[in-house]
C-alpha atoms as a PDB file:
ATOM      1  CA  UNK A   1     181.775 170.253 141.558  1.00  0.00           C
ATOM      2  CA  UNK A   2     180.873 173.929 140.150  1.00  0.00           C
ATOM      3  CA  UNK A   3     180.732 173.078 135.960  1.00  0.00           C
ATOM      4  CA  UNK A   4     183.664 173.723 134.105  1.00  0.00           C
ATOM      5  CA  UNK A   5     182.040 176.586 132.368  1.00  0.00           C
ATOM      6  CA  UNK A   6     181.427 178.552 135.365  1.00  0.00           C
ATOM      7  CA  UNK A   7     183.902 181.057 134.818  1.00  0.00           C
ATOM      8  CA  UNK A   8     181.634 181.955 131.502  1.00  0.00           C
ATOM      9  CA  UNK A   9     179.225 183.139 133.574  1.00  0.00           C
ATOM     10  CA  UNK A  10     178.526 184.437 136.845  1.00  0.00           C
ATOM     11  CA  UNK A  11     176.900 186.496 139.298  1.00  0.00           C
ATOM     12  CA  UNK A  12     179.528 188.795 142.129  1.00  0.00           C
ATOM     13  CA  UNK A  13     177.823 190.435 144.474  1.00  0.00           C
ATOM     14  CA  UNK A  14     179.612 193.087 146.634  1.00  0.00           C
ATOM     15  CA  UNK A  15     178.796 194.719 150.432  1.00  0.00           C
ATOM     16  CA  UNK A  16     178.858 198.282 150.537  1.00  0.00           C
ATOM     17  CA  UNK A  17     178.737 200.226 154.209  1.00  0.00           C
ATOM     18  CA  UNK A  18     178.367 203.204 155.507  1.00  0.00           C
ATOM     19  CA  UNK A  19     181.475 204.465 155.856  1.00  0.00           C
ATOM     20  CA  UNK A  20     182.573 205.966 152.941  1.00  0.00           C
ATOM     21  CA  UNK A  21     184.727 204.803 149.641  1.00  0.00           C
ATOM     22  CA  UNK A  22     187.686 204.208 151.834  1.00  0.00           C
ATOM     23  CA  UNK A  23     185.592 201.211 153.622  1.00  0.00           C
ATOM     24  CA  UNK A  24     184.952 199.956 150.297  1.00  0.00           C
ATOM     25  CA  UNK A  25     187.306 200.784 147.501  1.00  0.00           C
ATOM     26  CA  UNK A  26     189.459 197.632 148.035  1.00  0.00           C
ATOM     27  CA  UNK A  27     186.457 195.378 147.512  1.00  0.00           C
ATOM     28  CA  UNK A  28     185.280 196.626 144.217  1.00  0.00           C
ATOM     29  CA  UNK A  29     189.222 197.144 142.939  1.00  0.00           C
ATOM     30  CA  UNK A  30     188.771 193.596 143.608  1.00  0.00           C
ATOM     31  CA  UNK A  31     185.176 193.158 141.948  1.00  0.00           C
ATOM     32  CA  UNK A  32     186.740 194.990 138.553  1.00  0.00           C
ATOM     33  CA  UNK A  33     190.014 192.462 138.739  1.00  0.00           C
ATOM     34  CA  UNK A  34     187.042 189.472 138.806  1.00  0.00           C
ATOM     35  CA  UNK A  35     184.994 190.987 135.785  1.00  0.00           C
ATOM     36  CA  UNK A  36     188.071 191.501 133.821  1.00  0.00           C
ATOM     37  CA  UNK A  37     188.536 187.756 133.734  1.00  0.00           C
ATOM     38  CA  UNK A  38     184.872 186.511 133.101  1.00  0.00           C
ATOM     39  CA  UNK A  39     182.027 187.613 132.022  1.00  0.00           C
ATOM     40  CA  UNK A  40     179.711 188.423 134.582  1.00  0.00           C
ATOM     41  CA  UNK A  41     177.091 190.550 136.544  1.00  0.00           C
ATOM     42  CA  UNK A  42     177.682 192.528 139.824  1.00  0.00           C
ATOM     43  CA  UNK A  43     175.230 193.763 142.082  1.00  0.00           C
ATOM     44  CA  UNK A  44     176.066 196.351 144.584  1.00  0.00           C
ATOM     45  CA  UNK A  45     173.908 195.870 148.084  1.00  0.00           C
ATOM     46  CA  UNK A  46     173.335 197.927 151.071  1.00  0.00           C
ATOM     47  CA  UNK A  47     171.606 196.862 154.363  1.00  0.00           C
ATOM     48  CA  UNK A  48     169.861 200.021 155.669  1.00  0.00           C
ATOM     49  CA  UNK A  49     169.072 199.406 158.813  1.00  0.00           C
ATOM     50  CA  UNK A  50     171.525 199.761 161.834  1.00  0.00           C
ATOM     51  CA  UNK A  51     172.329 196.404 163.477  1.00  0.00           C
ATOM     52  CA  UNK A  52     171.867 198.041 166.709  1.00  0.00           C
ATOM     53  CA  UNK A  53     168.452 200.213 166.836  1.00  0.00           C
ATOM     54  CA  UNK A  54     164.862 199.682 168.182  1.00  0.00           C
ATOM     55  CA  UNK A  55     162.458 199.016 165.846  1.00  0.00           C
ATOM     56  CA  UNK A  56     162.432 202.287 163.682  1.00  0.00           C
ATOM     57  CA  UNK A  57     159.180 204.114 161.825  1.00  0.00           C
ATOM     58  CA  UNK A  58     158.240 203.709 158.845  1.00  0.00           C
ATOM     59  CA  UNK A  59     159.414 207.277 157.744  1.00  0.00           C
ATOM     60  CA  UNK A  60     162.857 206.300 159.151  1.00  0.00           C
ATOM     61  CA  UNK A  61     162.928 203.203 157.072  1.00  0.00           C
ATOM     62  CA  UNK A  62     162.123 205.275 154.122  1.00  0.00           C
ATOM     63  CA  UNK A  63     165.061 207.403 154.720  1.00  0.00           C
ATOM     64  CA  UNK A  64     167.623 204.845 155.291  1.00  0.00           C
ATOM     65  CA  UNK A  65     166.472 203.328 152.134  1.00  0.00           C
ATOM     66  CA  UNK A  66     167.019 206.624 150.527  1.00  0.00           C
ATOM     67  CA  UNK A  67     170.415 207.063 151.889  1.00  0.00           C
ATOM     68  CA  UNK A  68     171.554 203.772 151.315  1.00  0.00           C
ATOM     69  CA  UNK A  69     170.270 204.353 147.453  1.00  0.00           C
ATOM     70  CA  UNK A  70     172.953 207.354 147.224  1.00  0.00           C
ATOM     71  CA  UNK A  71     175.597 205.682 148.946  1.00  0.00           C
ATOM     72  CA  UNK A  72     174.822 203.066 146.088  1.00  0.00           C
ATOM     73  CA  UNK A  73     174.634 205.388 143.527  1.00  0.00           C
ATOM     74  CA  UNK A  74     178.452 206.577 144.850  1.00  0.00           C
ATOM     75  CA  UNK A  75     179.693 203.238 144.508  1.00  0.00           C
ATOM     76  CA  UNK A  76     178.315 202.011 140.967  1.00  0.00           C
ATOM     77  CA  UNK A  77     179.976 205.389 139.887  1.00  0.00           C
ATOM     78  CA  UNK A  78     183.691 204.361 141.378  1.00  0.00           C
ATOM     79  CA  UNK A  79     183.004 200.773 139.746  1.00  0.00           C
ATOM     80  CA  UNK A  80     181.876 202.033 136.661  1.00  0.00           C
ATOM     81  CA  UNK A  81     185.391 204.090 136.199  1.00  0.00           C
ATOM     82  CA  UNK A  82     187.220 200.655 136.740  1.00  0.00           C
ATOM     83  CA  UNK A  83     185.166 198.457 134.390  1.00  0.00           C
ATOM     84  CA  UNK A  84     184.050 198.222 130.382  1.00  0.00           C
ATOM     85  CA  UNK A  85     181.318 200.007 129.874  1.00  0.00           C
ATOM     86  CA  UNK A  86     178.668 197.225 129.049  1.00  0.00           C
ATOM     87  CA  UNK A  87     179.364 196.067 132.582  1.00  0.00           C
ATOM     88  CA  UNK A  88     175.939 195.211 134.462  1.00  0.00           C
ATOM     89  CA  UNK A  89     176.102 196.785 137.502  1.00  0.00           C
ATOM     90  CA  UNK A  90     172.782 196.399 139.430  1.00  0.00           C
ATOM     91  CA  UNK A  91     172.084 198.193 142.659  1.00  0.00           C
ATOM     92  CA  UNK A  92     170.124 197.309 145.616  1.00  0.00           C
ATOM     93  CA  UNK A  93     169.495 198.885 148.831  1.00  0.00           C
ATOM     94  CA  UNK A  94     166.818 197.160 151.445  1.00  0.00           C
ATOM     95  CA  UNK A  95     165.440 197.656 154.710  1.00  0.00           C
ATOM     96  CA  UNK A  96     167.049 194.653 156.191  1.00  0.00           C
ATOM     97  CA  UNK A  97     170.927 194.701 158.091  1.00  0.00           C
ATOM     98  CA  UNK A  98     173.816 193.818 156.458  1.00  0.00           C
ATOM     99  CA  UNK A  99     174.510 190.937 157.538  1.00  0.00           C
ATOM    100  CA  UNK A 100     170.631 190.103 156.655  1.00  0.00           C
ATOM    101  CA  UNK A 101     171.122 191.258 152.817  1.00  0.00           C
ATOM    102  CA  UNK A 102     174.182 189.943 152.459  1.00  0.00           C
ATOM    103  CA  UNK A 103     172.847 186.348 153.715  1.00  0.00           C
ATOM    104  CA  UNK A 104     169.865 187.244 151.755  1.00  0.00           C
ATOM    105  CA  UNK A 105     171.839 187.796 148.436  1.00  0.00           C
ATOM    106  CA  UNK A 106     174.020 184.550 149.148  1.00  0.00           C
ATOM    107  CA  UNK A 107     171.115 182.198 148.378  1.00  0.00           C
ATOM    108  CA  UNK A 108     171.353 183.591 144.329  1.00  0.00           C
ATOM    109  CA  UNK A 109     175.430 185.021 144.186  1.00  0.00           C
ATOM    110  CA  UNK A 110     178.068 182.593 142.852  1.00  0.00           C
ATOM    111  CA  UNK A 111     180.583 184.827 145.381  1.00  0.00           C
ATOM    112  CA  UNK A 112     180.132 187.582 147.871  1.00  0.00           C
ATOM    113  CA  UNK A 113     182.452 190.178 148.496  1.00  0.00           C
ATOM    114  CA  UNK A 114     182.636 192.080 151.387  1.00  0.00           C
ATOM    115  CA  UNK A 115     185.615 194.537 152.967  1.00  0.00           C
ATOM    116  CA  UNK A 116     186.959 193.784 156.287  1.00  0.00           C
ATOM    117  CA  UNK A 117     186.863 197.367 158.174  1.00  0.00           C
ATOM    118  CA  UNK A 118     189.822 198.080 160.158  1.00  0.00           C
ATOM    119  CA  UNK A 119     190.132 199.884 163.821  1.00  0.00           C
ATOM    120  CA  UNK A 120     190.718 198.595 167.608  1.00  0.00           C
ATOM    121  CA  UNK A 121     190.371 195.085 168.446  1.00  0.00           C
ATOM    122  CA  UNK A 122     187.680 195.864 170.958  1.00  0.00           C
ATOM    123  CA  UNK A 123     185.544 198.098 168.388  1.00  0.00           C
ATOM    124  CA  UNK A 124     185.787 195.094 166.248  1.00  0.00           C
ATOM    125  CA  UNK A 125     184.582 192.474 168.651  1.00  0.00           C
ATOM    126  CA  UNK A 126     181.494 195.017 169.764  1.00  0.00           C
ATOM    127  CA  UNK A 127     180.801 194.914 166.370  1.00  0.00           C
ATOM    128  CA  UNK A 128     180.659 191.387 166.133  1.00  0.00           C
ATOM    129  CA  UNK A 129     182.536 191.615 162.241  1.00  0.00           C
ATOM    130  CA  UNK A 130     179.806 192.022 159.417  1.00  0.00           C
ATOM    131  CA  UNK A 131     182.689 190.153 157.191  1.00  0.00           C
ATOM    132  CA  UNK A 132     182.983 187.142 160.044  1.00  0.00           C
ATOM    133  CA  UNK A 133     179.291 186.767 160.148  1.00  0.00           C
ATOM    134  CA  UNK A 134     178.474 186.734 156.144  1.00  0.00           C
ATOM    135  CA  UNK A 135     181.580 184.460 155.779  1.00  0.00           C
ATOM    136  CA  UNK A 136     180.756 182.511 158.369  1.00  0.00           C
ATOM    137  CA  UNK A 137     176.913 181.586 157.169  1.00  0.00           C
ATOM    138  CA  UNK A 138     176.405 182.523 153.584  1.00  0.00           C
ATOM    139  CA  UNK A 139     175.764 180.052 150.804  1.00  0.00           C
ATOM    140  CA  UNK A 140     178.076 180.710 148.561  1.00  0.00           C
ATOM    141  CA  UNK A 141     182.137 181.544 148.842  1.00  0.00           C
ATOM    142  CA  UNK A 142     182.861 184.883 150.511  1.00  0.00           C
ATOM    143  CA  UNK A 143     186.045 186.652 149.402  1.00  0.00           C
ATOM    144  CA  UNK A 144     187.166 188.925 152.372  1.00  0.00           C
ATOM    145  CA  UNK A 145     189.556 191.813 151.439  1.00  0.00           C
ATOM    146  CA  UNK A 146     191.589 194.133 153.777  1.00  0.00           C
ATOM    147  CA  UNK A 147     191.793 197.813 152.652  1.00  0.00           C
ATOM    148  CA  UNK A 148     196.025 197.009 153.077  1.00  0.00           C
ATOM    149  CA  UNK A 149     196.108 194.481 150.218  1.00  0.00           C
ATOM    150  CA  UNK A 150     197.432 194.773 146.887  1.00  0.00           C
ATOM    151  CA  UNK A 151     195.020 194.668 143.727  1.00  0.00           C
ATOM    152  CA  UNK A 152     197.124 191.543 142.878  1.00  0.00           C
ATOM    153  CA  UNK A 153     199.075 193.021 139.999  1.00  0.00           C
ATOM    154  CA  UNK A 154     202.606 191.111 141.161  1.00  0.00           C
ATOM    155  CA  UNK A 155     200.751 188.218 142.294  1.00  0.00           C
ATOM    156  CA  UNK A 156     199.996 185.383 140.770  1.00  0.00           C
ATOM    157  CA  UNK A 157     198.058 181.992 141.993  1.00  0.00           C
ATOM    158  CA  UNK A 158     195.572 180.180 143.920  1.00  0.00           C
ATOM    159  CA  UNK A 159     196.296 178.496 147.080  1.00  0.00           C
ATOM    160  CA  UNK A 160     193.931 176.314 148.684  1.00  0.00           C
ATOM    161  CA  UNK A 161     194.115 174.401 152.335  1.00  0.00           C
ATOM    162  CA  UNK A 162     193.046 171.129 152.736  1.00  0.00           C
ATOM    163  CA  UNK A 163     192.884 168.766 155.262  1.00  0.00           C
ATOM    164  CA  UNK A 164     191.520 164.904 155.159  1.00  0.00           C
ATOM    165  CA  UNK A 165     188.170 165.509 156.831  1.00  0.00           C
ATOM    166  CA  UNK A 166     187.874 169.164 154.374  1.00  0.00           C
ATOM    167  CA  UNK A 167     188.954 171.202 151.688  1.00  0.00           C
ATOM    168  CA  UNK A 168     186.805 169.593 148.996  1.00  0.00           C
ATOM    169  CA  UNK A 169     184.269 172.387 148.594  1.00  0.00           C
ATOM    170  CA  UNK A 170     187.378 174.628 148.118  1.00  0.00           C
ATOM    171  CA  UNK A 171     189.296 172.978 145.849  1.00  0.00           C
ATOM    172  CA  UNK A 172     185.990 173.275 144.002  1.00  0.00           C
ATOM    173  CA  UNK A 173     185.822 176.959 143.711  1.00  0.00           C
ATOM    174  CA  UNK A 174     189.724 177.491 143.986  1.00  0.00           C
ATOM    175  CA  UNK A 175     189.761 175.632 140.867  1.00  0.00           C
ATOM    176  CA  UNK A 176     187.381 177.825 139.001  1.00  0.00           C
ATOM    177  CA  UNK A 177     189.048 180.859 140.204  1.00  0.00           C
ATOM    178  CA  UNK A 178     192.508 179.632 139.053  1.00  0.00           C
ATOM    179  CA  UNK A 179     190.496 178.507 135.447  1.00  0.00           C
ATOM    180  CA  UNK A 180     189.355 182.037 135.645  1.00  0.00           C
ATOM    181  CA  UNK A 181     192.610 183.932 136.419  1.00  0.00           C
ATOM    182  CA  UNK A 182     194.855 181.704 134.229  1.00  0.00           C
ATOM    183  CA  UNK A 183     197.305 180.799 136.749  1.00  0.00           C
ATOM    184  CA  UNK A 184     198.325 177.648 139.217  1.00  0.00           C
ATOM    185  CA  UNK A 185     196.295 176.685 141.865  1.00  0.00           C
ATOM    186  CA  UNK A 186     198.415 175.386 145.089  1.00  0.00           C
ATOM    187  CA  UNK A 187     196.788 172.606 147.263  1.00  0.00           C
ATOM    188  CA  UNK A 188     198.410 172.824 150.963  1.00  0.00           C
ATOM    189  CA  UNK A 189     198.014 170.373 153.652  1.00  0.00           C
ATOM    190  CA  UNK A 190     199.586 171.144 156.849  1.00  0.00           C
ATOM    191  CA  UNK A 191     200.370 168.420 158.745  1.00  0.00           C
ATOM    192  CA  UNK A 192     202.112 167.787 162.572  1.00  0.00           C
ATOM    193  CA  UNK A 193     202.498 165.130 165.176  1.00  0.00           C
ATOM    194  CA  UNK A 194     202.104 165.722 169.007  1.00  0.00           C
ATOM    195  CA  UNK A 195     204.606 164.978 171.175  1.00  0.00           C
ATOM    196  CA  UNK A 196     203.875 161.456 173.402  1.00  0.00           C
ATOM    197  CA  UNK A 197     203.561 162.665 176.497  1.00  0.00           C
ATOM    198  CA  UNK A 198     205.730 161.030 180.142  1.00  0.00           C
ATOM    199  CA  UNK A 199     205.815 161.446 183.414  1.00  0.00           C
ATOM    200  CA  UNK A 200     209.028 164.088 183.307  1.00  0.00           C
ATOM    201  CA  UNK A 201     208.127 165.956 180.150  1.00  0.00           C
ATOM    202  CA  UNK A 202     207.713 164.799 176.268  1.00  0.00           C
ATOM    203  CA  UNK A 203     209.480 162.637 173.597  1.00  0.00           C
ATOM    204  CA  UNK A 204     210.014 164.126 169.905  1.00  0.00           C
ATOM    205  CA  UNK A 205     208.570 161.433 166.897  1.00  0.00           C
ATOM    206  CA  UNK A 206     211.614 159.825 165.281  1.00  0.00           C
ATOM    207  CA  UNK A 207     212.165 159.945 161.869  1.00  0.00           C
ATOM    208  CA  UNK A 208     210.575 157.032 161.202  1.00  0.00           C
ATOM    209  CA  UNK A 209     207.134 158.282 162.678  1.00  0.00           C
ATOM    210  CA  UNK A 210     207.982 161.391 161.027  1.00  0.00           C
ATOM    211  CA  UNK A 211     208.020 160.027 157.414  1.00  0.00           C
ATOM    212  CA  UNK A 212     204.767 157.904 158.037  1.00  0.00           C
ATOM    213  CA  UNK A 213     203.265 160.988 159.009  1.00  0.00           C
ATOM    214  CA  UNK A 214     204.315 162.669 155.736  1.00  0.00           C
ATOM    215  CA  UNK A 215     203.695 159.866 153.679  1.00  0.00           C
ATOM    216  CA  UNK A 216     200.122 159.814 154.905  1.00  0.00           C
ATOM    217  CA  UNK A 217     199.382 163.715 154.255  1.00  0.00           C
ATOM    218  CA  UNK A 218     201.256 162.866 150.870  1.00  0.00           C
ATOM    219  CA  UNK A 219     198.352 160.782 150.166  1.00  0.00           C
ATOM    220  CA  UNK A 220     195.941 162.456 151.489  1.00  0.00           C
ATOM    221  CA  UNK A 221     196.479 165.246 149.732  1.00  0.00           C
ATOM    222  CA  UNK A 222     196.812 163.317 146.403  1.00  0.00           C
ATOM    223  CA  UNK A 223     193.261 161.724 147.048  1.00  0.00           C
ATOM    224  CA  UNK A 224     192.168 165.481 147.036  1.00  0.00           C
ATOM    225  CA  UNK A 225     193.312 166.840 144.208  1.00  0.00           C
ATOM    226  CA  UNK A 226     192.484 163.607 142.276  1.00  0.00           C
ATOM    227  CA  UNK A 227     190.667 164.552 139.572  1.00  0.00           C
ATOM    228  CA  UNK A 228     191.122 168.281 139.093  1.00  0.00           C
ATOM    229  CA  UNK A 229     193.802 168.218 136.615  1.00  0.00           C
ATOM    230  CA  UNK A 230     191.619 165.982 134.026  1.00  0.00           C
ATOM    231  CA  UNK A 231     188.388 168.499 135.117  1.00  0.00           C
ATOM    232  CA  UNK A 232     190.597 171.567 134.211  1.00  0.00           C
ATOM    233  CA  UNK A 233     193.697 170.340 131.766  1.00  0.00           C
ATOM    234  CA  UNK A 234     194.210 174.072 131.326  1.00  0.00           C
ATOM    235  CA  UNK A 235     195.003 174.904 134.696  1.00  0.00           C
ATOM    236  CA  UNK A 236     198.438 173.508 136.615  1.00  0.00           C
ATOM    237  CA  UNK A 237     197.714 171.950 139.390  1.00  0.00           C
ATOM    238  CA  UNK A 238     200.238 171.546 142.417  1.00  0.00           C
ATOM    239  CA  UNK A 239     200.280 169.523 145.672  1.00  0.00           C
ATOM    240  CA  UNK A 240     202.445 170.416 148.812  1.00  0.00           C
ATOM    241  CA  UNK A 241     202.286 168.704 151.937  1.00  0.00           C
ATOM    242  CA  UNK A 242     203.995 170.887 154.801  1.00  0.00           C
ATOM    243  CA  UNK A 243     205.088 170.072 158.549  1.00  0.00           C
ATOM    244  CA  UNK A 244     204.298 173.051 161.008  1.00  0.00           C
ATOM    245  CA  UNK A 245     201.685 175.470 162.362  1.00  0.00           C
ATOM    246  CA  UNK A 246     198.779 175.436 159.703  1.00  0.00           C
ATOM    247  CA  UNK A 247     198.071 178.991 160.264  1.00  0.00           C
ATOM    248  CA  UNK A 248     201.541 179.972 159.665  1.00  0.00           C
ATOM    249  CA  UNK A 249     201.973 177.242 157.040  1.00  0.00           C
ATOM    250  CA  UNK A 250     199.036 178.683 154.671  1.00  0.00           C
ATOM    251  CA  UNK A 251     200.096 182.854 155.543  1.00  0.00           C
ATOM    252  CA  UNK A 252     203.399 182.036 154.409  1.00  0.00           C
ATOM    253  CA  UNK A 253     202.264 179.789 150.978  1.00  0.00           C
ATOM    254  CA  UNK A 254     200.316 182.910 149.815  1.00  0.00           C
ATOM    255  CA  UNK A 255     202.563 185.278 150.636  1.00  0.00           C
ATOM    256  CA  UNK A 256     202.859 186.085 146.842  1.00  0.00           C
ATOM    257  CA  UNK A 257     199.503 184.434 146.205  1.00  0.00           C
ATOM    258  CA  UNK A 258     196.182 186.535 144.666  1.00  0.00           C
ATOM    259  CA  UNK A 259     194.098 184.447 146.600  1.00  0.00           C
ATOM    260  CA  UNK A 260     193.540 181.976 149.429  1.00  0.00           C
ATOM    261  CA  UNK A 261     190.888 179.568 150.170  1.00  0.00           C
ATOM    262  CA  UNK A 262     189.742 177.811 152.555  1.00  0.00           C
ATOM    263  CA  UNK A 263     186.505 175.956 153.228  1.00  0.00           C
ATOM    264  CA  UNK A 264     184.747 177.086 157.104  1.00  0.00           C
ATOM    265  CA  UNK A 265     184.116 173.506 159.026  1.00  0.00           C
ATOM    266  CA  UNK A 266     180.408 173.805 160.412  1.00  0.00           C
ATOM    267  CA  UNK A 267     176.859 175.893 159.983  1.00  0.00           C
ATOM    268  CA  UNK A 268     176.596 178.553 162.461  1.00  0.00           C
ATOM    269  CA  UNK A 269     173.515 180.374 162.620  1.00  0.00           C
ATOM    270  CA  UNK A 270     175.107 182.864 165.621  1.00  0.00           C
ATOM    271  CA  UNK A 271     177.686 185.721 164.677  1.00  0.00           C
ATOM    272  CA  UNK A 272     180.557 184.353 163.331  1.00  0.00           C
ATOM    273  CA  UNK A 273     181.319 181.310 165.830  1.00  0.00           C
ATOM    274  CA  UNK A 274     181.129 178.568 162.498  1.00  0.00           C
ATOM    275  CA  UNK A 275     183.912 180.598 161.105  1.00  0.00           C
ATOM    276  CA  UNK A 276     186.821 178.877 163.619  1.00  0.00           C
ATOM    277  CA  UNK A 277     189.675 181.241 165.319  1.00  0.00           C
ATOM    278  CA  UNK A 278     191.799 180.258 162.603  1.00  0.00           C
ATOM    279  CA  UNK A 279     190.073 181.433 159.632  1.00  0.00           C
ATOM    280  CA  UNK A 280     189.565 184.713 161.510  1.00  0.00           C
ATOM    281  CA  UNK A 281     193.244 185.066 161.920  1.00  0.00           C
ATOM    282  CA  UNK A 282     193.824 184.269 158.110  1.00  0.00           C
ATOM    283  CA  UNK A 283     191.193 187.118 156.980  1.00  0.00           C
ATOM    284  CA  UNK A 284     193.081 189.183 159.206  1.00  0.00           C
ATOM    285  CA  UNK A 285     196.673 188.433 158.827  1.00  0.00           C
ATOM    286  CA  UNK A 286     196.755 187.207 154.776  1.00  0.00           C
ATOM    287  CA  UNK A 287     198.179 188.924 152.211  1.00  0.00           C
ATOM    288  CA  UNK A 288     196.087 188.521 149.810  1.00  0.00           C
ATOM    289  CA  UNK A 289     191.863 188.495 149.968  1.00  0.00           C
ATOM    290  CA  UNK A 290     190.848 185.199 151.984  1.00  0.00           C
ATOM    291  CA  UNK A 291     187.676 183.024 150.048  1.00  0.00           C
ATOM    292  CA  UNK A 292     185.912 181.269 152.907  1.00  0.00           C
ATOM    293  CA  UNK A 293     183.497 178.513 151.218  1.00  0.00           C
ATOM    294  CA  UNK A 294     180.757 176.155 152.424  1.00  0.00           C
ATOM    295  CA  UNK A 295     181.433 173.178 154.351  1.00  0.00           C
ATOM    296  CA  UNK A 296     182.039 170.249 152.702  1.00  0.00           C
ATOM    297  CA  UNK A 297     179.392 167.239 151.962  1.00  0.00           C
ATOM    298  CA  UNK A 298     179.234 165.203 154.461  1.00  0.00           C
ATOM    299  CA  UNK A 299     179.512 162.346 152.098  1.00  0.00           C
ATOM    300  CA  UNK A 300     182.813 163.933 151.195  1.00  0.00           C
ATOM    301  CA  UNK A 301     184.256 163.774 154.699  1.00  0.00           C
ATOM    302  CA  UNK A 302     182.971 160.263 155.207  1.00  0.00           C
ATOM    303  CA  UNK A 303     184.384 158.873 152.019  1.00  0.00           C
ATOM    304  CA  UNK A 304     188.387 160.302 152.748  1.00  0.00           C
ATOM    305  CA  UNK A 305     187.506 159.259 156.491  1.00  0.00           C
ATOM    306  CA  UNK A 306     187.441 155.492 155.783  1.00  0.00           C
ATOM    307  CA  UNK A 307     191.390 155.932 153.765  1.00  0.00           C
ATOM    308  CA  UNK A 308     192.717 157.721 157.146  1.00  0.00           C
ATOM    309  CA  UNK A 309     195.394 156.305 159.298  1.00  0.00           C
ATOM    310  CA  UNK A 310     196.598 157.310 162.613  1.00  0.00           C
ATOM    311  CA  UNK A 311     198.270 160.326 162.278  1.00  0.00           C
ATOM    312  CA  UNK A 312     196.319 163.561 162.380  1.00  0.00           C
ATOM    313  CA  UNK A 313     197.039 166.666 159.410  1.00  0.00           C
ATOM    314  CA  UNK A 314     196.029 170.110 160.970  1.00  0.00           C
ATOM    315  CA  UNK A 315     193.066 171.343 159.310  1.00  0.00           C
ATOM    316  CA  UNK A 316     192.386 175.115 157.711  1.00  0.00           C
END
């Protein structure tokens, strides 16, 4: 688990494109909300190079470079009217993708932000999603904001989806954050039971299979959570186990939450595929920013798998 004292100090790191302030005004509102609740560094970045181009000149790379310092330069500026002014803001523009820096900067950044861009379905897809791909592969949490969401003024909490087999990593970091932003962290486990299929159609569970089923994600959830409140006395910690569709489940939890998190379930190392249809849907549907952490230990999974029962709890 992160140390308790990593809200003290810390090192944000946010994306900035091409596109102008509008494609990146919500992500450094919420840069300025972090560094208003600990004390730490940011570092602007820019990937200069087009994802899509042949291999350009050297005198073209030196250009981009140039470009992307000034679109840096813009930024830092907007960030600097937000913040105090001893905030370190560091700049950096390289000759490397987005997607590339970004990755690049993950290895060394306690958290990433990066702006989901808006437009057509299609123009996303072609695009493949800089925000999919970084969240989807970085080493370190990625907090995902939508130019539509609120700065988090009237909002207050944490909520975190977990599951039996994950969540672990993200109650990690969900934790800090809610240390950091003084206020309640949720834990949500979503939880259902298939119908048993016959020959003419399907049979509903009883109640009785229904209230093993909840009694199981009960404890499941309680063997996730165990722990935190002793690690972080200071924050209030709360457990709710809920019957339905996980992906509405968690959009309606945070409906007046600041954040969400949720942990992504394997490595990809191609475009966003590691990042699961769900999580897509949450970064695009939330209303709040969406933190997408690492995957879970594998000694993590393995140690909750040997408790588990029958019954199968819908994962984030």
């Amino acid at each position: 688990m992160p140390p308790q004292d990593a809200v003290a100090t810390s090192r944000i790191v946010v994306g900035i494109g091409d596109s102008g302030p509008e494609h990146y005004q919500a992500a450094l509102a919420l840069a300025a909300r972090m560094l208003s609740q600990r004390t730490a560094a940011v570092t602007l970045v820019h990937g200069c190079t087009p994802r899509f181009s042949i291999a350009p000149s050297t005198s073209a790379i030196e250009r981009q470079v140039v470009r992307g310092q000034q679109l840096l330069e813009e930024a830092e500026h907007a960030l600097a009217a937000l913040v105090d002014h001893d905030t370190r803001i560091m700049i950096t523009a390289v000759p490397q993708t987005g997607i590339e820096a970004l990755l690049h900067e993950s290895n060394q950044a306690d958290v990433l932000i990066v702006q989901r861009r808006g437009g057509s379905s299609i123009r996303r897809a072609y695009s493949a999603a800089t925000s999919h791909t970084v969240a989807a592969q970085a080493a370190c949490p990625v907090i995902v904001v939508r130019h539509d969401q609120s700065d988090g003024d009237t909002k207050t909490g944490v909520v975190v989806g977990v599951a039996p087999k994950s969540g672990f990593r993200a109650l990690e970091f969900g934790i800090v954050e809610a240390a950091a932003r003084k206020c309640p962290l949720t834990a949500v486990c979503v939880w259902d039971l298939q119908f048993s299929p016959t020959f003419g159609g399907s049979i509903e569970p009883d109640e009785e299979e229904l209230a093993e089923a909840n009694r199981w994600a009960n404890l499941a959830l309680e063997q996730a959570v165990a722990g935190l409140a002793n690690d972080h006395p200071h924050v209030e910690v709360r457990a709710r186990s809920v019957k339905g569709v996980v992906e509405n489940a968690l959009l309606q939890e945070c409906e007046h939450a600041e954040l969400l998190v949720v942990e992504r379930h394997r490595q990809a190392q191609l475009a966003s595929i590691g990042l699961g249809a769900l999580i897509r849907r949450l970064i695009d549907q939330a209303p709040c920013p969406v933190m997408v952490t690492p995957q879970s230990d594998t000694s993590d999974d393995l140690e909750v798998a040997e408790n588990q029962t029958e019954p199968e709890a819908a994962a984030p």
